[in-house]
Protein backbone atom coordinates (compact mmCIF):
# COMPACT_ATOMS: atom_id res chain seq x y z
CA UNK A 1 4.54 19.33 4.57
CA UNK A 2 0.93 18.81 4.97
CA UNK A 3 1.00 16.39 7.31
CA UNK A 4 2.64 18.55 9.57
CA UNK A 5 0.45 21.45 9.14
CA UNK A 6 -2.42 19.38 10.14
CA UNK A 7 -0.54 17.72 13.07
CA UNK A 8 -0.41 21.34 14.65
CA UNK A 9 -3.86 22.41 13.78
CA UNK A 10 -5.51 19.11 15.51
CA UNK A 11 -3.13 19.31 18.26
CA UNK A 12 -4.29 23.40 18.65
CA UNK A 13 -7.49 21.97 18.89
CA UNK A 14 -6.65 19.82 21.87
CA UNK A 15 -6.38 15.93 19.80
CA UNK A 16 -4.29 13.62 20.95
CA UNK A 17 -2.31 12.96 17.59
CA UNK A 18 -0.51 9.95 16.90
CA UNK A 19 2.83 10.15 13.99
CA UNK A 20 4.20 7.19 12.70
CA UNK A 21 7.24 7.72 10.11
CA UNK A 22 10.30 5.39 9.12
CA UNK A 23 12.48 8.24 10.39
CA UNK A 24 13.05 9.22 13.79
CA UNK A 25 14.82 12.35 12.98
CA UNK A 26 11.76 13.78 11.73
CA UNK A 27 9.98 12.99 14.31
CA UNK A 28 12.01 14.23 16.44
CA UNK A 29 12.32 17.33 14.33
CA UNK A 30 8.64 17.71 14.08
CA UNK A 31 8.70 17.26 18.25
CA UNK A 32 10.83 20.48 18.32
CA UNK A 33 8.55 22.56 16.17
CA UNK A 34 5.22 21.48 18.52
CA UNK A 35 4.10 24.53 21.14
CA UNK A 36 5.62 22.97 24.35
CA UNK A 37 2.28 23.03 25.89
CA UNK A 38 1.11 20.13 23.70
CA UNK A 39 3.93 18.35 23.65
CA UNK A 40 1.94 15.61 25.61
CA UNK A 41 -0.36 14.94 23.44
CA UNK A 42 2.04 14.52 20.34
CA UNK A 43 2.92 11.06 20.43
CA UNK A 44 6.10 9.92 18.17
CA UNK A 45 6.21 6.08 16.54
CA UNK A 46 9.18 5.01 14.52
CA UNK A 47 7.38 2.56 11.73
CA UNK A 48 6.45 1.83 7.98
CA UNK A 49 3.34 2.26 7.12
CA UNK A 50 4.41 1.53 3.37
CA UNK A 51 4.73 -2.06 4.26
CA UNK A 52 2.15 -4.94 4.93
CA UNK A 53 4.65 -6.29 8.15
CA UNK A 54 4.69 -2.49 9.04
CA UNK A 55 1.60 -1.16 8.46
CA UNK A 56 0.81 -4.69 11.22
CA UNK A 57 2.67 -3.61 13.90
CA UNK A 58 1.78 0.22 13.44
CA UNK A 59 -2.13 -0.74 14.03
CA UNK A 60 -0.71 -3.13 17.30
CA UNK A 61 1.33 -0.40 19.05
CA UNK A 62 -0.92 2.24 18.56
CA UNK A 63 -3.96 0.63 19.75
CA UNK A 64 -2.13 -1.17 22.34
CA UNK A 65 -0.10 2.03 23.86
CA UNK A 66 -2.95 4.82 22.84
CA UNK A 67 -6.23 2.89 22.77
CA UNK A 68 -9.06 3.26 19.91
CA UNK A 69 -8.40 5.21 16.80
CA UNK A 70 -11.06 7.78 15.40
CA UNK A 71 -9.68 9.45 12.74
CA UNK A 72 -6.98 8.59 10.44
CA UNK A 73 -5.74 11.28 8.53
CA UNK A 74 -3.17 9.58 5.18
CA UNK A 75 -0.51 11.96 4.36
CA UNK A 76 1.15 9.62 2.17
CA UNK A 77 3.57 10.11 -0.82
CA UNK A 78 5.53 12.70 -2.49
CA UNK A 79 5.50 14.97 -5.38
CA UNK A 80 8.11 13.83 -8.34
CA UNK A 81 9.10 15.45 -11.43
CA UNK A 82 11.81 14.31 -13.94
CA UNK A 83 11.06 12.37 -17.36
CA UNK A 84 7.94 12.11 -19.70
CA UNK A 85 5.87 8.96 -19.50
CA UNK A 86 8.15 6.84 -21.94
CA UNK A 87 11.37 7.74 -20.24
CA UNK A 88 10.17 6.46 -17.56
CA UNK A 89 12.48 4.08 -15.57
CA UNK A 90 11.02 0.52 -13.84
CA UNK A 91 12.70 2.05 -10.51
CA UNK A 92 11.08 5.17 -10.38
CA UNK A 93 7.85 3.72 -11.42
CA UNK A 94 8.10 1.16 -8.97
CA UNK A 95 9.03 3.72 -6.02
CA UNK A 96 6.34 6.22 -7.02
CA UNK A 97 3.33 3.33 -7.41
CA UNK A 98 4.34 1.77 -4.16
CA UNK A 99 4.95 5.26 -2.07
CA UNK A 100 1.96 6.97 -3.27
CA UNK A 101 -0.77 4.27 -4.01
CA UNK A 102 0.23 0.95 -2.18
CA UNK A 103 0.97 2.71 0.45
CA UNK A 104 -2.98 4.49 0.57
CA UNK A 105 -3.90 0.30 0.02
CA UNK A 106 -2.06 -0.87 3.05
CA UNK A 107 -2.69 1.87 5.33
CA UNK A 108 -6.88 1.74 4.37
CA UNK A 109 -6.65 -2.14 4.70
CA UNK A 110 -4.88 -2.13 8.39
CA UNK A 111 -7.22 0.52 9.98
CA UNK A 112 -10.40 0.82 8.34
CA UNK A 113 -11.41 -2.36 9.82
CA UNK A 114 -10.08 -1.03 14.11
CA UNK A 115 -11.68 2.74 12.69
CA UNK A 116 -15.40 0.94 11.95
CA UNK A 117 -15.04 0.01 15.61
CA UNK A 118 -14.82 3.58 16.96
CA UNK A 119 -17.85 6.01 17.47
CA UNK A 120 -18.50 8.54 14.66
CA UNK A 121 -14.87 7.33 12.40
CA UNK A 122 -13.44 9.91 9.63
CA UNK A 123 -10.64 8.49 6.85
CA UNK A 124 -9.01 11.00 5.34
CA UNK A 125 -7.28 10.98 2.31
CA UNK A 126 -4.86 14.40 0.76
CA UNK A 127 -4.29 14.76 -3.20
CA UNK A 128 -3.58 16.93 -5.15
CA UNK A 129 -3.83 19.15 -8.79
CA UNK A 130 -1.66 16.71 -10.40
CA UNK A 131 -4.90 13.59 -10.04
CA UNK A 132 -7.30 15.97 -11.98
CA UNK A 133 -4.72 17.58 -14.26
CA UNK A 134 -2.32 15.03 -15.98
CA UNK A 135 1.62 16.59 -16.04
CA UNK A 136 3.78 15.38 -18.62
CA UNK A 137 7.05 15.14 -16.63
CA UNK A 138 4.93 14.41 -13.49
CA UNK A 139 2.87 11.25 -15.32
CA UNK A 140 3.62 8.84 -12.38
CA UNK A 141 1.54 11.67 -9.68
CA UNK A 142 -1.06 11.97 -11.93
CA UNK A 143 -1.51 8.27 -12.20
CA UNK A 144 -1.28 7.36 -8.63
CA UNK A 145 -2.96 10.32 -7.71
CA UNK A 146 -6.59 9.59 -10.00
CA UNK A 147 -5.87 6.04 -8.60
CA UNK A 148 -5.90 6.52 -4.79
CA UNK A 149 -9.38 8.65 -5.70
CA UNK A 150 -10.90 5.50 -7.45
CA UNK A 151 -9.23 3.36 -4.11
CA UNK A 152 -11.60 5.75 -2.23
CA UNK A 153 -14.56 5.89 -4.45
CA UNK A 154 -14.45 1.79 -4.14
CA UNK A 155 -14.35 1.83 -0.23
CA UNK A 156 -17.38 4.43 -0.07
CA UNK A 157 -19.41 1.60 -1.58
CA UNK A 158 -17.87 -1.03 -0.30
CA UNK A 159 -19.51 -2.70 3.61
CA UNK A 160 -16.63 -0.71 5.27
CA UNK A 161 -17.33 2.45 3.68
CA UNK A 162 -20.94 2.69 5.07
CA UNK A 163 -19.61 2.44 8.76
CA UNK A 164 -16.82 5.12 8.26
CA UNK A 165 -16.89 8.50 7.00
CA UNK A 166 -14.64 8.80 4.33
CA UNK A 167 -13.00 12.23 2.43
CA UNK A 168 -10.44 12.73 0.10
CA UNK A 169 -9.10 16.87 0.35
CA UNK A 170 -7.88 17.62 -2.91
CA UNK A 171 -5.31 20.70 -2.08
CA UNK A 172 -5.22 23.03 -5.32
CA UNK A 173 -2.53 25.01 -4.73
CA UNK A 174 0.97 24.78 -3.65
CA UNK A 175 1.30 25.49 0.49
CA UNK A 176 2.82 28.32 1.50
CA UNK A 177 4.72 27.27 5.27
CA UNK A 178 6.93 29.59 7.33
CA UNK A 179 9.60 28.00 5.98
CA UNK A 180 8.76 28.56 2.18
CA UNK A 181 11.96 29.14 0.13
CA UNK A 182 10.40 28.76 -3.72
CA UNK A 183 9.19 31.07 -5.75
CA UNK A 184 7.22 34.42 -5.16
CA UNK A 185 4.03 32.65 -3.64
CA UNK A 186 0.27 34.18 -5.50
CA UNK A 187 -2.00 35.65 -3.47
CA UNK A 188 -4.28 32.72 -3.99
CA UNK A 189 -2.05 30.03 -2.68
CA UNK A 190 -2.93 28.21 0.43
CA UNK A 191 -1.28 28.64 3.61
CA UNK A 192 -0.17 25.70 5.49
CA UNK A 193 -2.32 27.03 8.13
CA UNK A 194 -5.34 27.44 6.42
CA UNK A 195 -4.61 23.43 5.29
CA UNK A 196 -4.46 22.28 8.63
CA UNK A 197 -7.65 24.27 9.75
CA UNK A 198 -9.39 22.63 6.44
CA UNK A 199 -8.86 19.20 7.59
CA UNK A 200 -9.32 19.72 11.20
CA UNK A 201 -12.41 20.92 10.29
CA UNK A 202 -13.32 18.30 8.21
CA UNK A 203 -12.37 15.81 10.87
CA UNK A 204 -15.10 17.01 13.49
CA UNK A 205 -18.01 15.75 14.37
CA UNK A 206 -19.57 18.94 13.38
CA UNK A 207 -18.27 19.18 9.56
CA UNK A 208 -21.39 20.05 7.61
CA UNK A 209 -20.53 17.84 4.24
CA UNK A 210 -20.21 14.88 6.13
CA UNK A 211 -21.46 13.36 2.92
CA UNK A 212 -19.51 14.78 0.73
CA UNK A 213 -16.75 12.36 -0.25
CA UNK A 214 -14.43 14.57 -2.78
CA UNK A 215 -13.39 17.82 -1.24
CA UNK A 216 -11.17 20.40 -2.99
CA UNK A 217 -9.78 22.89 -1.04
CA UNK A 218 -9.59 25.66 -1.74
CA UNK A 219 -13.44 25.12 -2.39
C-alpha cells in the first residue's frame, strides 16, 4: 500500500514513474486509480523483481524502453502474522526470507550498479516498527526487517554506496488510505498521503538530510 501512495505523490510531482510487479491486474488496477492527466507518465511492466533471471530483464527493459534510472524507490515485502518463532514452518520461513530480504539483495544488486551511472542517484529502502521492535507472532518481519537495515548499512560503506545516496524510511505507524477498512485509525497514524509526500521529498535533489541514512517517519 505504500508503494502506491508514493507512486501518486511522485507522479503529482510530475516523475516519470516506472512499476514493475508479477501481476498485471494490479497494475492495471493501480492504472485506474492514477489522475488521467498523468496517465502518461505511469509506465506499467509485468516482471519479478524477486528473482535473479527477473530482477535481469527488469533492469534491460526499463533502461532499454525508458532510458537512465535515478531513483529507485524498494517497496518490497509484506507484513505476516501467524505462529511464534518455534512454530515456525520451513515454508513460511522460506517465503518470508526470500520476499522480504532476498528480494531487497537482488533488487540493490541489479540497479545500484545502472543508478551510480545517473546524476545525483537516491536508493530507497521502506521498513517498518516490526525491524526495531521484535513481535512474537510476527518473528520472521522482525528478522528480515533488522536485516534489510544491516543490507543497507553495508552498501553505505561499501564503493557503491559512496556514489549513490542511500535511505531507508522507517514508517512507524500503520497507513491510513482511502480505502482503510481496519480498526478505528489514532489520530497519530500516518496517512498514505503524508507517506508518499515523505518519500517524494526525500527523493529530491533538495532533501536537506541527504546524509542521513536511517529515516523514521513520522520523525
Amino acid at each position: 500500500m505504500a508503494g502506491e501512495c508514493i507512486v501518486h505523490a511522485l507522479l503529482d510531482r510530475g516523475a516519470t514513474v516506472v512499476v514493475p510487479s508479477r501481476s498485471e491486474a494490479r497494475l492495471a488496477a493501480l492504472a485506474g486509480r492514477v489522475d488521467p492527466t498523468a496517465r502518461d507518465r505511469l509506465r506499467l511492466l509485468v516482471g519479478d523483481v524477486g528473482s535473479e533471471t527477473g530482477i535481469t530483464r527488469v533492469r534491460d527493459e526499463v533502461l532499454n524502453q525508458h532510458g537512465q534510472l535515478r531513483g529507485v524507490v524498494a517497496s518490497l515485502g509484506a507484513w505476516w502474522e501467524g505462529e511464534q518463532f518455534v512454530d515456525l514452518s520451513m515454508s513460511t520461513w522460506s517465503r518470508i526470507l526470500n520476499d522480504n530480504l532476498t528480494s531487497h539483495f537482488l533488487v540493490a544488486r541489479g540497479l545500484l550498479p545502472v543508478l551510480a551511472q545517473s546524476d545525483d542517484p537516491v536508493f530507497v529502502t521502506l521498513a517498518g516498527i516490526a525491524a526495531d521492535h521484535p513481535e512474537p507472532h510476527a518473528a520472521p518481519i522482525s528478522i528480515t526487517g533488522a536485516a534489510q537495515r544491516m543490507m543497507l548499512r553495508t552498501i553505505a560503506v561499501s564503493d557503491i554506496g559512496r556514489q549513490v545516496r542511500l535511505h531507508e524510511v522507517t514508517i512507524m505507524t500503520p497507513i491510513v488510505t482511502d480505502g482503510w477498512t481496519g480498526e478505528q485509525p489514532a489520530t497519530d497514524w500516518l496517512t498514505g498521503r503524508q507517506v508518499g509526500d515523505y518519500v517524494a521529498d526525500v527523493i529530491s535533489p533538495d532533501f536537506a538530510r541527504r546524509d542521513t541514512l536511517l529515516l523514521e517517519l513520522p520523525a
